[in-house]
N, C-alpha and C. Protein backbone atom coordinates (compact mmCIF):
# COMPACT_ATOMS: atom_id res chain seq x y z
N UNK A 1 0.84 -1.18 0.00
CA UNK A 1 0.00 0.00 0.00
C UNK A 1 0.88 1.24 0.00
N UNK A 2 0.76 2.01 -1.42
CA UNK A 2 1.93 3.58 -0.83
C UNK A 2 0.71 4.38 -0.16
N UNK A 3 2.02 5.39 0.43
CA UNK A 3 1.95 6.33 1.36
C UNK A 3 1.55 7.61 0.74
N UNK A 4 1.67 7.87 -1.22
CA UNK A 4 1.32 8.70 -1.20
C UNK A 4 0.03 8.94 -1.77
N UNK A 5 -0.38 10.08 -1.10
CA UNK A 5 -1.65 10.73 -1.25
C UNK A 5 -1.66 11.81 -2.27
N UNK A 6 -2.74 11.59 -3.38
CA UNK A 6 -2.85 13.01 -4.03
C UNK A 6 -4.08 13.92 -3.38
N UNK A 7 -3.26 14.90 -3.75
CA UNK A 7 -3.84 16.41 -2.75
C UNK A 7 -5.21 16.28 -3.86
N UNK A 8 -6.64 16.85 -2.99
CA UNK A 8 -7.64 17.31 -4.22
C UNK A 8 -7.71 18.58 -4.02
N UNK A 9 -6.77 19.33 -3.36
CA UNK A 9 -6.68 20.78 -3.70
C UNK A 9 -5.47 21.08 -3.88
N UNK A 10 -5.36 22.30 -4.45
CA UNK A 10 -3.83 22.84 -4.54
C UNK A 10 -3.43 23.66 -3.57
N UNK A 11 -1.87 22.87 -3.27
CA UNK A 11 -1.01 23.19 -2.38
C UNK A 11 -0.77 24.31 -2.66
N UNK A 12 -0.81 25.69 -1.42
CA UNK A 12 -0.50 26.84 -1.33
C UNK A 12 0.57 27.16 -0.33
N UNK A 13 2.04 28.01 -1.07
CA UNK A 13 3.52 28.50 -0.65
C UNK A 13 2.84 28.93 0.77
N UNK A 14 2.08 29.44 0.35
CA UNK A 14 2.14 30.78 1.71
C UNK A 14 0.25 30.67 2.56
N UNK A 15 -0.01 30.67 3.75
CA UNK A 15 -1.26 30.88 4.76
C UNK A 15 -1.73 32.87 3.36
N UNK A 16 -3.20 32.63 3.78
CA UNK A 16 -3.46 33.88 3.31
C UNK A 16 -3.66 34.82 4.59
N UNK A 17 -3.13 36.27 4.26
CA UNK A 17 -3.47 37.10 5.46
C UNK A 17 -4.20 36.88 6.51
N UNK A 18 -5.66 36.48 5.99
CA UNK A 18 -6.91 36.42 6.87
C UNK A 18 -6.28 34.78 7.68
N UNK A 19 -5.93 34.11 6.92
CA UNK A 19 -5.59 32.68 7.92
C UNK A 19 -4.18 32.99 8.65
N UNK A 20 -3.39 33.81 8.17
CA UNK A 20 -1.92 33.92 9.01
C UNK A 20 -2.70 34.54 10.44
N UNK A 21 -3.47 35.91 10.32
CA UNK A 21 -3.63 36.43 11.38
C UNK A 21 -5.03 35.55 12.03
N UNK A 22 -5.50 34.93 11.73
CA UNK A 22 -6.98 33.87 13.04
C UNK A 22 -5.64 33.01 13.29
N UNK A 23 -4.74 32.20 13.07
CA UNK A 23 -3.75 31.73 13.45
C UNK A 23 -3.09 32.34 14.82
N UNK A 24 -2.37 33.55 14.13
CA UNK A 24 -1.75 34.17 15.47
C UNK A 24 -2.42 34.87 16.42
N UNK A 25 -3.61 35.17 15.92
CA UNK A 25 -4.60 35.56 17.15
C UNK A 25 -4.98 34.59 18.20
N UNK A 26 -5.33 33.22 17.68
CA UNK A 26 -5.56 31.68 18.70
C UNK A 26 -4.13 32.12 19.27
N UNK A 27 -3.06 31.92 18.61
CA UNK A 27 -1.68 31.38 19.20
C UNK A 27 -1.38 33.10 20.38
N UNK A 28 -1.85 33.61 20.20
CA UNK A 28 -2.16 35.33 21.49
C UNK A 28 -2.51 35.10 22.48
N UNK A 29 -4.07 34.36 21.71
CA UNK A 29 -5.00 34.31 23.16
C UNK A 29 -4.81 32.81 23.98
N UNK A 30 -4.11 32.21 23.51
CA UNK A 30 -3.83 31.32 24.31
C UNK A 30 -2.96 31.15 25.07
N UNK A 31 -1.47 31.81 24.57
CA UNK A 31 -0.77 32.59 25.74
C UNK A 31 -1.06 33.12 26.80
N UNK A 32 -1.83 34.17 26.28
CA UNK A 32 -2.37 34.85 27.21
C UNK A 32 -3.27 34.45 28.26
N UNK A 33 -3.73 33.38 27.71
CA UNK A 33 -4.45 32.53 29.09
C UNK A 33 -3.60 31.99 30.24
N UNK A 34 -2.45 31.23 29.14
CA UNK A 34 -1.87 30.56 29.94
C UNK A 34 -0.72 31.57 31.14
N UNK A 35 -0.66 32.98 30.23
CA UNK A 35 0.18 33.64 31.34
C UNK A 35 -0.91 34.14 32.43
N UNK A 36 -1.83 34.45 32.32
CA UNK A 36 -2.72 34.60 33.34
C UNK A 36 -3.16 33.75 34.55
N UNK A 37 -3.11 32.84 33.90
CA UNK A 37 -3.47 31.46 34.65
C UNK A 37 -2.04 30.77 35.96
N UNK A 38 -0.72 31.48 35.04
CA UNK A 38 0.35 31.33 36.11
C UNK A 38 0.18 32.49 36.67
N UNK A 39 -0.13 33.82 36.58
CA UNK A 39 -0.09 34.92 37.15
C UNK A 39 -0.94 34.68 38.30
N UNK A 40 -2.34 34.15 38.27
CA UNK A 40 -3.02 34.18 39.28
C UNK A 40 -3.02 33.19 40.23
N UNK A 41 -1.92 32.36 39.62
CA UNK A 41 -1.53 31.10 41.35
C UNK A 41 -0.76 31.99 42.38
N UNK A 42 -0.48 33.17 41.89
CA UNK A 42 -0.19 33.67 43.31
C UNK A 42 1.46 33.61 43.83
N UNK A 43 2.42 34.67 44.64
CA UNK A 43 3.27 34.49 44.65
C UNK A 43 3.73 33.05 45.13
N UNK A 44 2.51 32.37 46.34
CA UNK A 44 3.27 31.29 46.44
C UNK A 44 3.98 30.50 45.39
N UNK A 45 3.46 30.32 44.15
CA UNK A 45 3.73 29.69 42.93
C UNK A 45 4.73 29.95 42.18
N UNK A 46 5.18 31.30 42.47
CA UNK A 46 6.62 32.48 42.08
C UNK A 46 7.47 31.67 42.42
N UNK A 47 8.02 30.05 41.69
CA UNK A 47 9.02 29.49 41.71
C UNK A 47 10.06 29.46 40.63
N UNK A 48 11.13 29.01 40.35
CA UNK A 48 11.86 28.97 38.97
C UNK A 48 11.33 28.65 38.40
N UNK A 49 10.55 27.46 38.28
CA UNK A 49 9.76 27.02 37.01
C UNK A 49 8.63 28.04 36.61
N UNK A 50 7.91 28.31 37.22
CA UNK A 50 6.82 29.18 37.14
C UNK A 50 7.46 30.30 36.44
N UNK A 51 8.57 31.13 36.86
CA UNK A 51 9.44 31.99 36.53
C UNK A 51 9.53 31.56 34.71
N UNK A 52 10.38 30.61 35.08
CA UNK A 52 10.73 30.44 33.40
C UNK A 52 9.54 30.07 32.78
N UNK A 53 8.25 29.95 33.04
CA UNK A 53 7.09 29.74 31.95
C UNK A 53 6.43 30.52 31.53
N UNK A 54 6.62 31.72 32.24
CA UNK A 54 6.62 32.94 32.21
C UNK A 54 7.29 33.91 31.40
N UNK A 55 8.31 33.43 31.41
CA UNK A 55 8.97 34.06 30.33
C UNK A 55 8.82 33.68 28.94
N UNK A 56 8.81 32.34 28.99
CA UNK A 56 9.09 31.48 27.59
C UNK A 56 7.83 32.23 27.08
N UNK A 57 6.26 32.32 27.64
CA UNK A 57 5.12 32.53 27.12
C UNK A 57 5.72 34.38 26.72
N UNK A 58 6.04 35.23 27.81
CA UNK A 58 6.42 36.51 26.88
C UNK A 58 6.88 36.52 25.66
N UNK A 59 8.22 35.69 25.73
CA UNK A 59 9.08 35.51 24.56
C UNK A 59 7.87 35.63 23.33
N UNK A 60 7.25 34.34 23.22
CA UNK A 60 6.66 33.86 22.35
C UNK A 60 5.58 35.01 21.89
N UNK A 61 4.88 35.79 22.71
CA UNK A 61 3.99 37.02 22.41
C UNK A 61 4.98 37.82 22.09
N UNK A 62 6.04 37.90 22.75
CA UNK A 62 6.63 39.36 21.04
C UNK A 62 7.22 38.83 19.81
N UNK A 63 7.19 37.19 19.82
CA UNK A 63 7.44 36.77 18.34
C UNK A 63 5.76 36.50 17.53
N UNK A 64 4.99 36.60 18.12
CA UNK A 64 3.43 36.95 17.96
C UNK A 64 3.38 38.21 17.36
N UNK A 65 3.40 39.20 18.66
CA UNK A 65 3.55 40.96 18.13
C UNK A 65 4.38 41.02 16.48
N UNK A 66 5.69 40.24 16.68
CA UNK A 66 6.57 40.52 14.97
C UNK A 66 6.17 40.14 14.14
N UNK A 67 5.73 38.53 14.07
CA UNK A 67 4.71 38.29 13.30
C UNK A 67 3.53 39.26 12.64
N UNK A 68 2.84 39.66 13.25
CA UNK A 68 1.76 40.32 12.95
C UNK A 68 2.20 41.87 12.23
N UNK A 69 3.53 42.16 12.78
CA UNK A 69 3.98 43.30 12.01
C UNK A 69 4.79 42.54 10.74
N UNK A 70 5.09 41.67 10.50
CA UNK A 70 5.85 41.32 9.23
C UNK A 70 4.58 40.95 8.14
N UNK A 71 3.30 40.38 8.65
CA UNK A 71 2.35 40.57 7.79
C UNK A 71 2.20 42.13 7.34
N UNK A 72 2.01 42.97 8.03
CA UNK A 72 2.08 44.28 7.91
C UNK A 72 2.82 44.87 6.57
N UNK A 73 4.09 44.54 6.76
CA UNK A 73 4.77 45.38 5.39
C UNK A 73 5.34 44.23 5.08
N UNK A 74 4.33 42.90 4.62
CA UNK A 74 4.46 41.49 3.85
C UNK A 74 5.78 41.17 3.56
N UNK A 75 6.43 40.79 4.76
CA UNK A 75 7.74 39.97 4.64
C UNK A 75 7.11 38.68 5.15
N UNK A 76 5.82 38.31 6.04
CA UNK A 76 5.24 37.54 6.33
C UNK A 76 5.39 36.45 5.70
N UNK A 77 6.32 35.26 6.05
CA UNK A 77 6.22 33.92 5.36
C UNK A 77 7.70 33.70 4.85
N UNK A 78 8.60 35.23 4.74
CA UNK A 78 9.64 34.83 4.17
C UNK A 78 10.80 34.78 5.66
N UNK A 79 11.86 34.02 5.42
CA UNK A 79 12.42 33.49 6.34
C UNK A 79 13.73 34.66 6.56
N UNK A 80 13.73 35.29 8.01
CA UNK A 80 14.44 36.47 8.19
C UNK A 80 16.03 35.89 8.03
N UNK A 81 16.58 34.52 7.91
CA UNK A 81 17.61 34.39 8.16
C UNK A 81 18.14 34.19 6.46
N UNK A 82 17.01 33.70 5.60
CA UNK A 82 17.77 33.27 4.14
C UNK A 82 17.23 33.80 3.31
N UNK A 83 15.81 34.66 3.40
CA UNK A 83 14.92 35.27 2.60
C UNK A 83 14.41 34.30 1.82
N UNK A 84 13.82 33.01 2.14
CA UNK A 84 13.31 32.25 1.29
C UNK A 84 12.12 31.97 1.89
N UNK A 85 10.83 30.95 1.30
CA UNK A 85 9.88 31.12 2.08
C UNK A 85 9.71 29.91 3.37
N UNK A 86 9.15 30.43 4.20
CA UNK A 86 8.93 29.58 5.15
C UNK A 86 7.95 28.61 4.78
N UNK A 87 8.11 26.88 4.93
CA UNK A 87 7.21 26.51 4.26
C UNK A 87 5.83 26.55 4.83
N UNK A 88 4.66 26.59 4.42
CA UNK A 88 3.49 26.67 4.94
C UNK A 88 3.17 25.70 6.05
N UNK A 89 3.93 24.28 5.99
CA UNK A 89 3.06 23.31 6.91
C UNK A 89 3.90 24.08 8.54
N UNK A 90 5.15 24.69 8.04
CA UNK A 90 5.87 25.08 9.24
C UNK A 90 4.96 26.71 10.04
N UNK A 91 4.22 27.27 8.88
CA UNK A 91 3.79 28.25 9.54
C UNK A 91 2.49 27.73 10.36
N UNK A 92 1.60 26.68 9.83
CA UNK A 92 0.57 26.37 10.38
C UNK A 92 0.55 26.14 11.75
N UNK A 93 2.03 25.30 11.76
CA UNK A 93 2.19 24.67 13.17
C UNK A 93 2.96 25.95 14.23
N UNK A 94 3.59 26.70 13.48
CA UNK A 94 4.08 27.60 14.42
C UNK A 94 3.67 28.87 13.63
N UNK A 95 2.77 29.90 13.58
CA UNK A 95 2.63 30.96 12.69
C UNK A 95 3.37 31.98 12.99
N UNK A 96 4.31 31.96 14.08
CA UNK A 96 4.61 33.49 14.65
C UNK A 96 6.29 32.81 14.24
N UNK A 97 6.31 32.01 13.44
CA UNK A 97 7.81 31.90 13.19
C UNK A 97 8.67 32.43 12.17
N UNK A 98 9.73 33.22 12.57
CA UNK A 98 10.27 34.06 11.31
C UNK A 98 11.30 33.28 10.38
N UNK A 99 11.72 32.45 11.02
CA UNK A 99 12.91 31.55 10.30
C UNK A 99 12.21 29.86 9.75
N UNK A 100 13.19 29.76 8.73
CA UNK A 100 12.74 28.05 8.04
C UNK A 100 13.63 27.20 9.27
N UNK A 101 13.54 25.85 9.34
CA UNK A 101 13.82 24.83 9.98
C UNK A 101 15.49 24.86 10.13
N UNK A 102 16.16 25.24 9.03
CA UNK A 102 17.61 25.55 8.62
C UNK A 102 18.10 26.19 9.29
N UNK A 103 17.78 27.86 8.72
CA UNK A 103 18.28 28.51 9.61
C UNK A 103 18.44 28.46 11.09
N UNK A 104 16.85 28.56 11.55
CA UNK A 104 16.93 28.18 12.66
C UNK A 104 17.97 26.80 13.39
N UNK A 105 18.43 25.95 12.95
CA UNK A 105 19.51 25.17 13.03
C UNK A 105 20.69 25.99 13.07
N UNK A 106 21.03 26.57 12.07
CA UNK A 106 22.24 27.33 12.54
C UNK A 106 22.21 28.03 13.02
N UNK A 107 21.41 28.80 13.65
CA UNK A 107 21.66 29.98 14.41
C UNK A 107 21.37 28.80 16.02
N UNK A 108 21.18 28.00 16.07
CA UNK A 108 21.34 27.30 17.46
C UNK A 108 22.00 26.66 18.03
């Protein structure tokens, strides 16, 4: 039995505006839950871990915030490290990501 499947629609390079941004808006507000949700356990909870989940979730809302400005003046999709495009299945899963799989390798 193969594995491959033909598509009955055509594969698209790039998310369209309206789907990049309902994307990074879920991927906002769900942060944002989740930083709320550590915010309101209270200092008792003000441990390292708590600390660092805290952060990681900021991090990730100002690569949200850039996102949403690189749609802006449509660099949206292209990859800040090689200028090539980011592939779509990679934006679906992460939309607020500025780099392809590569780069991001080397720069780590």
């Amino acid at each position: 039995m193969s594995l491959d499947v033909t598509r009955t629609e055509p594969r698209r390079d790039r998310p369209t505006v309206q789907e990049a941004r309902r994307r990074l808006e879920h991927a906002r507000g769900t942060r944002l839950i989740q930083l709320r949700a550590l915010t309101d356990s209270g200092p008792a909870a003000d441990d390292h871990l708590t600390s660092a989940q805290k952060y990681s979730i900021e991090r990730v809302l100002k690569e949200i915030d850039a996102a949403f400005v690189r749609i802006e003046d449509g660099t949206y999709g292209t990859c800040l490290g090689c200028a090539r495009s980011v592939p779509a299945e990679r934006l679906e899963i992460l939309p607020y990501t500025g780099h392809c799989v590569a780069c991001l390798r080397r720069a780590g």
